[in-house]
PDB file of N, CA and C in Angstrom:
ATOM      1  N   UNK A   1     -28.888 -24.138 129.747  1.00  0.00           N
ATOM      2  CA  UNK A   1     -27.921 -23.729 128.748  1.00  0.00           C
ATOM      3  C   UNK A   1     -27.321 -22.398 129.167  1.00  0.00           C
ATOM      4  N   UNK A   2     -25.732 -22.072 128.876  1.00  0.00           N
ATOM      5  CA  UNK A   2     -25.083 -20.867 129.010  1.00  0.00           C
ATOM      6  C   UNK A   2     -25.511 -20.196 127.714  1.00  0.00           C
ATOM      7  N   UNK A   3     -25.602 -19.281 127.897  1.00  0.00           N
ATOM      8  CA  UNK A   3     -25.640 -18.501 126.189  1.00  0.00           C
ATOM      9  C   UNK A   3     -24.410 -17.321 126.765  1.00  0.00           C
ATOM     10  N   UNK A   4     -23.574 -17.174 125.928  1.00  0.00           N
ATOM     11  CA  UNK A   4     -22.536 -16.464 125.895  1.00  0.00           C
ATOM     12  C   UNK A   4     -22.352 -15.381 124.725  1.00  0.00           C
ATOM     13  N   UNK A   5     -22.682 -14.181 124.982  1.00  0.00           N
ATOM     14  CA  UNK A   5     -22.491 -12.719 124.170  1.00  0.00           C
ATOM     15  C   UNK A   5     -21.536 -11.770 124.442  1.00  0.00           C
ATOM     16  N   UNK A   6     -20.757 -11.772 123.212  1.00  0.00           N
ATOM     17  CA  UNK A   6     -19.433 -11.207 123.223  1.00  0.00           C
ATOM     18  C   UNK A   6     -19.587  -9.565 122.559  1.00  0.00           C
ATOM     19  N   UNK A   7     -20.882  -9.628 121.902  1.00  0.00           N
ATOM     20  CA  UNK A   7     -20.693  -8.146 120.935  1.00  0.00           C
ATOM     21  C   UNK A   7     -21.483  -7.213 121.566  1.00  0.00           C
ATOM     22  N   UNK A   8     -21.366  -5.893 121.419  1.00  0.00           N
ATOM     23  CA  UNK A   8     -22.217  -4.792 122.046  1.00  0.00           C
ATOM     24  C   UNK A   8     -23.505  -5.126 121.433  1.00  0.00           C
ATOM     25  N   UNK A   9     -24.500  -4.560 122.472  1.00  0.00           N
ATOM     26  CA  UNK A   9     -25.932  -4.445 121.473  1.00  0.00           C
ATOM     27  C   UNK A   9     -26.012  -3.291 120.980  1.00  0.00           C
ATOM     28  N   UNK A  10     -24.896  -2.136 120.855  1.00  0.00           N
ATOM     29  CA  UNK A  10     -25.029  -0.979 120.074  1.00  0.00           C
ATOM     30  C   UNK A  10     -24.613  -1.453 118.625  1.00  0.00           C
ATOM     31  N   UNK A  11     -24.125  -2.686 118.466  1.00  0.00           N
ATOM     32  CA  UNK A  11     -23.411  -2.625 117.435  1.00  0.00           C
ATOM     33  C   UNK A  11     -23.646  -3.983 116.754  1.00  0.00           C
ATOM     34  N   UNK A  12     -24.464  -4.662 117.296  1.00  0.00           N
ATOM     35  CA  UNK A  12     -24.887  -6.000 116.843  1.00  0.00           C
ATOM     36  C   UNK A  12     -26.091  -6.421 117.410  1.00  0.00           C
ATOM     37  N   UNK A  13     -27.163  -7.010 116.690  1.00  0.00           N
ATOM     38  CA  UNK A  13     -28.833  -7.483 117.221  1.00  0.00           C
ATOM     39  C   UNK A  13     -28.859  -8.648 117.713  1.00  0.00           C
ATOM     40  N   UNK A  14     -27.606  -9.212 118.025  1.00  0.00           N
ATOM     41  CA  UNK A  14     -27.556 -10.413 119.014  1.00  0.00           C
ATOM     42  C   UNK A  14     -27.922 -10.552 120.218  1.00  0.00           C
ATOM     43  N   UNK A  15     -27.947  -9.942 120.649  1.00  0.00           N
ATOM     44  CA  UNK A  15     -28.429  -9.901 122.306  1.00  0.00           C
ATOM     45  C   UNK A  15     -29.941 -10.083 121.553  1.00  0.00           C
ATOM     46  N   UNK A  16     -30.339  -8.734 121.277  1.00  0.00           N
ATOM     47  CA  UNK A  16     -31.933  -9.509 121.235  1.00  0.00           C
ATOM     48  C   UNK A  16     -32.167 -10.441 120.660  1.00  0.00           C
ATOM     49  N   UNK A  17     -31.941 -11.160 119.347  1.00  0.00           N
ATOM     50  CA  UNK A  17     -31.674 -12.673 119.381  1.00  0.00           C
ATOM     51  C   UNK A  17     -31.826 -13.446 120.650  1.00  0.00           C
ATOM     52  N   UNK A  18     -30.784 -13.540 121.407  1.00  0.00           N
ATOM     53  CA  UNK A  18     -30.547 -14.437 122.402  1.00  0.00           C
ATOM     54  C   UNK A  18     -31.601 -14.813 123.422  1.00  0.00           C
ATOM     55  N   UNK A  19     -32.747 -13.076 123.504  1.00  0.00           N
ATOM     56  CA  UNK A  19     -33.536 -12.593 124.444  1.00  0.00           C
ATOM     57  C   UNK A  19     -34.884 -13.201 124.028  1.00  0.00           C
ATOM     58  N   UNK A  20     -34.773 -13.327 122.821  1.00  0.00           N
ATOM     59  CA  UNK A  20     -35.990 -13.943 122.082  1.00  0.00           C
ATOM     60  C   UNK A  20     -36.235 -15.354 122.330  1.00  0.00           C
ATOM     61  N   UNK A  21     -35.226 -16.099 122.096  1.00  0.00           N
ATOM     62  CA  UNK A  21     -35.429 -17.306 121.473  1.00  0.00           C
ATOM     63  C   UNK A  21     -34.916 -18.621 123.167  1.00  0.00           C
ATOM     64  N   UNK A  22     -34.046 -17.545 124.270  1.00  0.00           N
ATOM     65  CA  UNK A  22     -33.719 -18.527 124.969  1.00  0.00           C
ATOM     66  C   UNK A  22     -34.966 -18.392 125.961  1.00  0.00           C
ATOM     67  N   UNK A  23     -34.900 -19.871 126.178  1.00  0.00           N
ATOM     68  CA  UNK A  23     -36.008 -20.296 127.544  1.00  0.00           C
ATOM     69  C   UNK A  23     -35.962 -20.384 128.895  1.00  0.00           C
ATOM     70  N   UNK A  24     -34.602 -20.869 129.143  1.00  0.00           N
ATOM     71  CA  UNK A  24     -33.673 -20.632 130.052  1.00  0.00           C
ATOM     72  C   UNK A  24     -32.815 -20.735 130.275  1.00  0.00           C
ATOM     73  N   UNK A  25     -32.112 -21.130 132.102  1.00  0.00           N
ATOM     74  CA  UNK A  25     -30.793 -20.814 131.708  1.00  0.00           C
ATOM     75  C   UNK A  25     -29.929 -19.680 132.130  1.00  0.00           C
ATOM     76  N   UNK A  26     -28.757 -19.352 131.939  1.00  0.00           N
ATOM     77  CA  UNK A  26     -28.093 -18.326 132.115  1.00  0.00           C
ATOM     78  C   UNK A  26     -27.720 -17.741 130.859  1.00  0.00           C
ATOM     79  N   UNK A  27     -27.449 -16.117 131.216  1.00  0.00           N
ATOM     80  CA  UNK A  27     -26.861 -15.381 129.997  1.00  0.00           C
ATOM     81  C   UNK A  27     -25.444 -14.485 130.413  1.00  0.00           C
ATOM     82  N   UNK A  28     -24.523 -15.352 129.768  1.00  0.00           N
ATOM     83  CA  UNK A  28     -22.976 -14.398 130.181  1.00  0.00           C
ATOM     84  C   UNK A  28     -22.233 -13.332 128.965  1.00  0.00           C
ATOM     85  N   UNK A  29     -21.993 -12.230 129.391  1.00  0.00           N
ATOM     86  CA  UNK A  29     -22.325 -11.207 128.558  1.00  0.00           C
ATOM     87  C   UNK A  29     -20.115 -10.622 129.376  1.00  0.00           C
ATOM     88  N   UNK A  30     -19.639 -11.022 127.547  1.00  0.00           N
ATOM     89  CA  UNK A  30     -18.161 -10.543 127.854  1.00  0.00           C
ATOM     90  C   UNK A  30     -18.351  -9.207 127.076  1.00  0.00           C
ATOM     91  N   UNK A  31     -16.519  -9.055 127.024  1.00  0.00           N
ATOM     92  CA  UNK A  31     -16.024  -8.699 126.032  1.00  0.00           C
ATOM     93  C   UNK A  31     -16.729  -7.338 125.784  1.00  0.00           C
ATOM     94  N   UNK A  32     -17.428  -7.172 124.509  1.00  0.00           N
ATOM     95  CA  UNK A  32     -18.383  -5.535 124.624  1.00  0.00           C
ATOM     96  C   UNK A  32     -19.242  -5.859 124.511  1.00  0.00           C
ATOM     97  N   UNK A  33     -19.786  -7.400 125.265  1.00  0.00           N
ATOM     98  CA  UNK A  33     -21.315  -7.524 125.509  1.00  0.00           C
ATOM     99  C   UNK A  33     -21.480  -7.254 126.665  1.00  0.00           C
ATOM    100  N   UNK A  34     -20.292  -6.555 127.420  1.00  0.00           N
ATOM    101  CA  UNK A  34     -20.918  -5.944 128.813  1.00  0.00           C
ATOM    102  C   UNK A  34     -21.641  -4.616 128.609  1.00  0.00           C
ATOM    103  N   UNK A  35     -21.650  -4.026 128.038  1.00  0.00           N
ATOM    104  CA  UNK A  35     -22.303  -2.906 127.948  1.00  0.00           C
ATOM    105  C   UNK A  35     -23.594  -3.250 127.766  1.00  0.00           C
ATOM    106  N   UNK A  36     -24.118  -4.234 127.235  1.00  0.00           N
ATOM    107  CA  UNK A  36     -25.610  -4.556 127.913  1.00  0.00           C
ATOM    108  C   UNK A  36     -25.694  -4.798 129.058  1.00  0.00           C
ATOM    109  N   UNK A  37     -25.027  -4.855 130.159  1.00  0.00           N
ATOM    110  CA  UNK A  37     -25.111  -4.867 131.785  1.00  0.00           C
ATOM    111  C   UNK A  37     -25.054  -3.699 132.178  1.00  0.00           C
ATOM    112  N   UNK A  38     -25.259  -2.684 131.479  1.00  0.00           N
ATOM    113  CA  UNK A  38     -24.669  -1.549 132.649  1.00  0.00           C
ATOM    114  C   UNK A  38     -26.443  -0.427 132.020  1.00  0.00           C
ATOM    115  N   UNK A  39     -26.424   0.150 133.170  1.00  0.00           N
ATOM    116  CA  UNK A  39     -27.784   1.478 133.322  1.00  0.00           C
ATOM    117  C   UNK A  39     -27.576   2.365 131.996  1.00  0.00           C
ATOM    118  N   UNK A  40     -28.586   2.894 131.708  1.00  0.00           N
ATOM    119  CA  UNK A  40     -28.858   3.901 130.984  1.00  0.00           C
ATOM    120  C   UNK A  40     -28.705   3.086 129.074  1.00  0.00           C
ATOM    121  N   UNK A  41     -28.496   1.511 128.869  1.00  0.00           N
ATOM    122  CA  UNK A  41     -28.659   1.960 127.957  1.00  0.00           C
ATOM    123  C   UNK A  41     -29.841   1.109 127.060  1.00  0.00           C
ATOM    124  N   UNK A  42     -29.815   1.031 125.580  1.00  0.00           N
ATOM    125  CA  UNK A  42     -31.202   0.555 125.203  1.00  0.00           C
ATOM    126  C   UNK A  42     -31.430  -1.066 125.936  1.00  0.00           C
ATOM    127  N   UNK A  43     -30.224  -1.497 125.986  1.00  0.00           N
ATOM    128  CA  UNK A  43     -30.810  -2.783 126.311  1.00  0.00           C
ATOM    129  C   UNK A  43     -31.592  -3.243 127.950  1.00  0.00           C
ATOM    130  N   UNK A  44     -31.506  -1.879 128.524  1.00  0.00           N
ATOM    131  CA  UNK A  44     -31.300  -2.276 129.986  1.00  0.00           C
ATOM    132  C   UNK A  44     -33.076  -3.003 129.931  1.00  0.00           C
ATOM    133  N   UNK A  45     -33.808  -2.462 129.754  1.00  0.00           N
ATOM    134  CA  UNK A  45     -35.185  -3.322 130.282  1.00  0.00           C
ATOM    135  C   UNK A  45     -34.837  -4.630 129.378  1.00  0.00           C
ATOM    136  N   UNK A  46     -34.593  -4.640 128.292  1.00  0.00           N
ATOM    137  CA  UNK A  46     -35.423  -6.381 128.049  1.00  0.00           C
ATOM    138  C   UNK A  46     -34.460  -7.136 128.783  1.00  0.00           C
ATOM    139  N   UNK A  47     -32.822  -6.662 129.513  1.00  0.00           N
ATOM    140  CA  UNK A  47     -32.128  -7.680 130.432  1.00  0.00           C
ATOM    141  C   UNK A  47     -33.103  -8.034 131.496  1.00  0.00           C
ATOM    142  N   UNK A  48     -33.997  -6.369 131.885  1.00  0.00           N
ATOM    143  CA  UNK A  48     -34.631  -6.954 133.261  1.00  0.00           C
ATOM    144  C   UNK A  48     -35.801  -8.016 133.119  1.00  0.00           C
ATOM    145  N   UNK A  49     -35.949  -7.452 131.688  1.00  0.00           N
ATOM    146  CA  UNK A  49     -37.723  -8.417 131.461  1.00  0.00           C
ATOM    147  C   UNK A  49     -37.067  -9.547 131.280  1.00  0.00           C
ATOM    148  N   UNK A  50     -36.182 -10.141 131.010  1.00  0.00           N
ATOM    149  CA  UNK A  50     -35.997 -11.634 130.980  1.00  0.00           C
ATOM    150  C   UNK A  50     -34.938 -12.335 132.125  1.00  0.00           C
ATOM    151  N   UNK A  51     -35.327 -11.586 133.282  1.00  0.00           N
ATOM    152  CA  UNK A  51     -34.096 -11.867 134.499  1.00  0.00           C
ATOM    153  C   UNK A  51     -35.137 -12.720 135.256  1.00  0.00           C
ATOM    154  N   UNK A  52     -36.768 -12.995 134.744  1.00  0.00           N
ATOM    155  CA  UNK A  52     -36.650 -13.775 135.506  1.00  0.00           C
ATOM    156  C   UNK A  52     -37.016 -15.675 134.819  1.00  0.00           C
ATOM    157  N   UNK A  53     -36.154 -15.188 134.062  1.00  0.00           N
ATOM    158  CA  UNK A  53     -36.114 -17.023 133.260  1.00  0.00           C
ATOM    159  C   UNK A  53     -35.031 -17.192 132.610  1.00  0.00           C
ATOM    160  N   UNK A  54     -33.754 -16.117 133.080  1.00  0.00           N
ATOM    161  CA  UNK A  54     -32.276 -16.370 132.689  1.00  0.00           C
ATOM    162  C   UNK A  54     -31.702 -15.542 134.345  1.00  0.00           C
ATOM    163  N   UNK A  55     -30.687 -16.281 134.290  1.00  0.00           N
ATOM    164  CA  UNK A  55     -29.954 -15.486 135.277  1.00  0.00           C
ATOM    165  C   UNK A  55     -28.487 -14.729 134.350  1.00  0.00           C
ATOM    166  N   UNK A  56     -28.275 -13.737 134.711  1.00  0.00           N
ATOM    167  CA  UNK A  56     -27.419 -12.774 134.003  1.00  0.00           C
ATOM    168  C   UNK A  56     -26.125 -12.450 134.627  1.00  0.00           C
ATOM    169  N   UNK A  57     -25.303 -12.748 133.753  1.00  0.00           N
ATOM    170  CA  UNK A  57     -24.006 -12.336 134.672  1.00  0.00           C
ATOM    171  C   UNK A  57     -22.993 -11.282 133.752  1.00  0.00           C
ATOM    172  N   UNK A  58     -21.900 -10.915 134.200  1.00  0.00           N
ATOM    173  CA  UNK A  58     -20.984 -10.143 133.435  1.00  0.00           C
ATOM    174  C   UNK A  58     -19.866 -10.473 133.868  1.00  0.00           C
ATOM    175  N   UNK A  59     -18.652 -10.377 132.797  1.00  0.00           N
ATOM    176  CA  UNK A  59     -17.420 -10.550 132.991  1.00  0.00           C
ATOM    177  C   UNK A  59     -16.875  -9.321 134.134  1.00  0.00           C
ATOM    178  N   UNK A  60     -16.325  -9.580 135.050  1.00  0.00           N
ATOM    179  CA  UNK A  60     -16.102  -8.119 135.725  1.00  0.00           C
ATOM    180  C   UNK A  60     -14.543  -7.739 135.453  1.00  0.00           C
ATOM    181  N   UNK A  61     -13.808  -8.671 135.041  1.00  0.00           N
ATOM    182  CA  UNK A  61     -12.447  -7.668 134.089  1.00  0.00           C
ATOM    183  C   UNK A  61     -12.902  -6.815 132.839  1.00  0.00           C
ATOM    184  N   UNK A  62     -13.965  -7.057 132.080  1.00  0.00           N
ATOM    185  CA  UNK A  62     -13.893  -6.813 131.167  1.00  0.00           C
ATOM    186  C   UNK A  62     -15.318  -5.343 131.241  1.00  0.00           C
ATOM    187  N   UNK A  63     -15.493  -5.222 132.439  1.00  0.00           N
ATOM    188  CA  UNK A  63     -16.667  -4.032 132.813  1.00  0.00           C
ATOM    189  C   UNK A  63     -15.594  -3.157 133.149  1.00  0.00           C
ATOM    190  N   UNK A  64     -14.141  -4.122 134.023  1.00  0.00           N
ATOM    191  CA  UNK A  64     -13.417  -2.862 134.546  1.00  0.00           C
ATOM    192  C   UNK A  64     -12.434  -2.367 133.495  1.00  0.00           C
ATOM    193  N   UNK A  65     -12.459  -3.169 132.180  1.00  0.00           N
ATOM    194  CA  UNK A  65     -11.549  -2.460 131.331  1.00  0.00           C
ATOM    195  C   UNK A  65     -12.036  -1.481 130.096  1.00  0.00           C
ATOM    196  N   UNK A  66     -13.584  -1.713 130.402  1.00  0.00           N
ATOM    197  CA  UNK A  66     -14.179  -0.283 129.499  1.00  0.00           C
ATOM    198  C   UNK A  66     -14.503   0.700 130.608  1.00  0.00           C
ATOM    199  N   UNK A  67     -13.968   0.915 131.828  1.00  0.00           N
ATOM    200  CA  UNK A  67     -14.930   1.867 132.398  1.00  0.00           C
ATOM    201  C   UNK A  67     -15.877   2.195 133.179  1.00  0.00           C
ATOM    202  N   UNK A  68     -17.109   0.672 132.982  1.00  0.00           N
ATOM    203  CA  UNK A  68     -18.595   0.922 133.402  1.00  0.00           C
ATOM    204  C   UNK A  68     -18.913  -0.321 133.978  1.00  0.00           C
ATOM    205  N   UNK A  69     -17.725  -0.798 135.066  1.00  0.00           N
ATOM    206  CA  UNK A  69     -18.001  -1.615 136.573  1.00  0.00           C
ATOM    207  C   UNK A  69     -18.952  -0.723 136.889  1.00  0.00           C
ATOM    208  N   UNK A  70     -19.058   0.180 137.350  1.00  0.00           N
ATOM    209  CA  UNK A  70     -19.674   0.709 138.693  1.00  0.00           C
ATOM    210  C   UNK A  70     -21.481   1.594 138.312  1.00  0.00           C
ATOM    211  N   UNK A  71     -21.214   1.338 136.657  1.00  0.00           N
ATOM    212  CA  UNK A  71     -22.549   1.368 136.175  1.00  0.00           C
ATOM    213  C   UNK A  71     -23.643  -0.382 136.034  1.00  0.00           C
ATOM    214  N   UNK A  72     -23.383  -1.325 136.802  1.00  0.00           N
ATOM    215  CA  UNK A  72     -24.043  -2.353 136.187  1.00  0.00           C
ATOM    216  C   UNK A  72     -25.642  -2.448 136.897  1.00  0.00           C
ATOM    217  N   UNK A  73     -26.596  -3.031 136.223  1.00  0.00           N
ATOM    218  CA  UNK A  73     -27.690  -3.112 136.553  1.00  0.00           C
ATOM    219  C   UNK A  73     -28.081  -3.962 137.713  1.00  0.00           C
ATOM    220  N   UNK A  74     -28.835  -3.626 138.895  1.00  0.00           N
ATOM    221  CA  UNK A  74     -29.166  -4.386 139.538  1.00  0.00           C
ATOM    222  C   UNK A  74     -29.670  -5.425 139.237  1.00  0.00           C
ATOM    223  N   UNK A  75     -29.016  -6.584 139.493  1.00  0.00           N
ATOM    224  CA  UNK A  75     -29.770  -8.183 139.376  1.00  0.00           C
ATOM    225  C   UNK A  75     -28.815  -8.527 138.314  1.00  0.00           C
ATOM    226  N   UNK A  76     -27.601  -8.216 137.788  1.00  0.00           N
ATOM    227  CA  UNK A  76     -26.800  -8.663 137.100  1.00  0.00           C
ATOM    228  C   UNK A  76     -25.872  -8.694 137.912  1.00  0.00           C
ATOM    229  N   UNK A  77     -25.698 -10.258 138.010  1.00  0.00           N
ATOM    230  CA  UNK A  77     -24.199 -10.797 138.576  1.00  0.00           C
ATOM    231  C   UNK A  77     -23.066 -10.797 137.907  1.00  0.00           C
ATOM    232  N   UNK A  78     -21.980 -10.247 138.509  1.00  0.00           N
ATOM    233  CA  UNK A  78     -20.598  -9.905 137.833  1.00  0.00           C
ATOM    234  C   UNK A  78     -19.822 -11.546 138.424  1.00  0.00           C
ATOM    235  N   UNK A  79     -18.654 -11.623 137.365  1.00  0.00           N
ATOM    236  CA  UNK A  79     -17.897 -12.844 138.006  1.00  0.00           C
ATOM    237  C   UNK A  79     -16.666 -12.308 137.285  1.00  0.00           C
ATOM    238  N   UNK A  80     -15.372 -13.417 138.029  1.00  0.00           N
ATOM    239  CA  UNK A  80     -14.392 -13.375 137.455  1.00  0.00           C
ATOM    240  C   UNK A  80     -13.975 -14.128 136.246  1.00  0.00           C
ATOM    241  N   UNK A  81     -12.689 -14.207 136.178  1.00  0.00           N
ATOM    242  CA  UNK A  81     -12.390 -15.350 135.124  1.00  0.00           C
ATOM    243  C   UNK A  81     -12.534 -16.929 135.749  1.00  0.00           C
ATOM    244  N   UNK A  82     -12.223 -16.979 137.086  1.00  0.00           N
ATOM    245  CA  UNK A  82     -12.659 -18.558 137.447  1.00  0.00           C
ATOM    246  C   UNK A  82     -14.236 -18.237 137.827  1.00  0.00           C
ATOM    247  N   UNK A  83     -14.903 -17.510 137.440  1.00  0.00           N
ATOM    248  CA  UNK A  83     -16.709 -17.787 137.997  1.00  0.00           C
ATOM    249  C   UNK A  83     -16.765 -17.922 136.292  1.00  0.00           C
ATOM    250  N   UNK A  84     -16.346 -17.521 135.423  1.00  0.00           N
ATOM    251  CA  UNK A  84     -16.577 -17.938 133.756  1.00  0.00           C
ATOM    252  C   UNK A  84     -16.490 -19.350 133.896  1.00  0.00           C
ATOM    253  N   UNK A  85     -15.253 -20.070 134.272  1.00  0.00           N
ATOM    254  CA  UNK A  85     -15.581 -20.944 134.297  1.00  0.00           C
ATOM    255  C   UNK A  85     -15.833 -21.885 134.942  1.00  0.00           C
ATOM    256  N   UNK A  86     -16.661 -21.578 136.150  1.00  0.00           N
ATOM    257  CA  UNK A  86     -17.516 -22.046 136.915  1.00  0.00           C
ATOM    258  C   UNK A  86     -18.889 -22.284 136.055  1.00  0.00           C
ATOM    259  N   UNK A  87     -19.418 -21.090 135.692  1.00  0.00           N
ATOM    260  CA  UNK A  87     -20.499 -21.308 134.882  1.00  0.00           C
ATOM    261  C   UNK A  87     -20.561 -22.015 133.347  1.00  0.00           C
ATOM    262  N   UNK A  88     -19.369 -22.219 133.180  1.00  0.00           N
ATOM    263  CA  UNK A  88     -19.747 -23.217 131.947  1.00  0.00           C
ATOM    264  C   UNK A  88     -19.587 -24.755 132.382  1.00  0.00           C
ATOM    265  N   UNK A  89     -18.748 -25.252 133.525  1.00  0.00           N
ATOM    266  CA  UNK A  89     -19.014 -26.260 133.650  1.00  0.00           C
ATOM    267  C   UNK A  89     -19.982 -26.967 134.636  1.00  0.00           C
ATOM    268  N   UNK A  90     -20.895 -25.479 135.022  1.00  0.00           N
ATOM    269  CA  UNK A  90     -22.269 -25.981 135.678  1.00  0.00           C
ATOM    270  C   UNK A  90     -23.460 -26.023 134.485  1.00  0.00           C
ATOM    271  N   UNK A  91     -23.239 -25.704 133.402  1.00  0.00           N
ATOM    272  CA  UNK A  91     -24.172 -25.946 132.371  1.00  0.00           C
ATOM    273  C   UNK A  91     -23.787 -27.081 131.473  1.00  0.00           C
ATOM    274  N   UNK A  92     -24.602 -28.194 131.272  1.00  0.00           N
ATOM    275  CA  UNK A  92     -24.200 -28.783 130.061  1.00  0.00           C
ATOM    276  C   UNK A  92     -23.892 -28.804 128.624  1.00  0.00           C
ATOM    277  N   UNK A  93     -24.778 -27.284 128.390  1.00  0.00           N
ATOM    278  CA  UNK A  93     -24.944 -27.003 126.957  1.00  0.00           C
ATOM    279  C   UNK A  93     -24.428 -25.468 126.901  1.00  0.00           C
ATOM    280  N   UNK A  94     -23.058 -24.882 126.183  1.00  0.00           N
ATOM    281  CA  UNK A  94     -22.949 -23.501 126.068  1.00  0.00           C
ATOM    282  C   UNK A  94     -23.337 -23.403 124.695  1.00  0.00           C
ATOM    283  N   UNK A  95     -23.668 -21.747 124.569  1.00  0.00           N
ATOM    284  CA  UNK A  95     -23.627 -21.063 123.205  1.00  0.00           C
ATOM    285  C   UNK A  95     -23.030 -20.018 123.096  1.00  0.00           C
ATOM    286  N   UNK A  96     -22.182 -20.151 122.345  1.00  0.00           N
ATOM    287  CA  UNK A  96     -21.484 -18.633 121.945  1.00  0.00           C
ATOM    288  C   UNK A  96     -22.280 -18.226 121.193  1.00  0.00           C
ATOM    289  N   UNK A  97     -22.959 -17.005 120.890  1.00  0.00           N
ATOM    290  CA  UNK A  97     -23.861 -16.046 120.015  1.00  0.00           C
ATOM    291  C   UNK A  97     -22.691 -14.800 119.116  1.00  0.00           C
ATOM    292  N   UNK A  98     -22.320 -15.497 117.786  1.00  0.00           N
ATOM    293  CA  UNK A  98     -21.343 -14.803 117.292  1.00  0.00           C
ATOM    294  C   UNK A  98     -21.984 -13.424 116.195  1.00  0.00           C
TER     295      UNK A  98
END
């Protein structure tokens, strides 16, 4: 399954939601759910503690339009708009986490 997070985790408890409950799978993190990809902030360990039973990616227009491309966490894969949707039509099952 894709699980797809659009909201900051400064500003919404969705991400940890997502961190909880998915088993596996990938986790694609837009919009101002990139700021859970990037160093220094609360979310950065539980991305790492669960990197190894999700693979993690980030929108990389949307890292370069807040700023904090060049802050992202090691082991988080950045993609474009055709790797977005690359990864949804290599999963059978998406979730948007609203």
């Amino acid at each position: 399954m894709l699980h797809i997070v659009n909201k900051s985790p400064l500003e919404k408890p969705i991400l940890d939601t997502v961190l909880r409950l998915a088993q596996s799978g990938a986790l694609l993190l837009i919009e101002d759910g990139v700021y859970a990809a990037t160093r220094g902030n609360k979310a950065e360990s539980k991305l790492r503690d669960v990197m190894g039973k999700l693979k993690v990616y980030a929108l990389a227009p949307d890292l370069a339009a807040r700023g904090v491309a060049d802050r992202v966490i090691d082991g988080v894969a950045t993609v474009d708009y055709e790797g977005f949707v690359d990864l949804v039509t290599q999963h059978p099952n998406c979730q948007s986490w609203l």
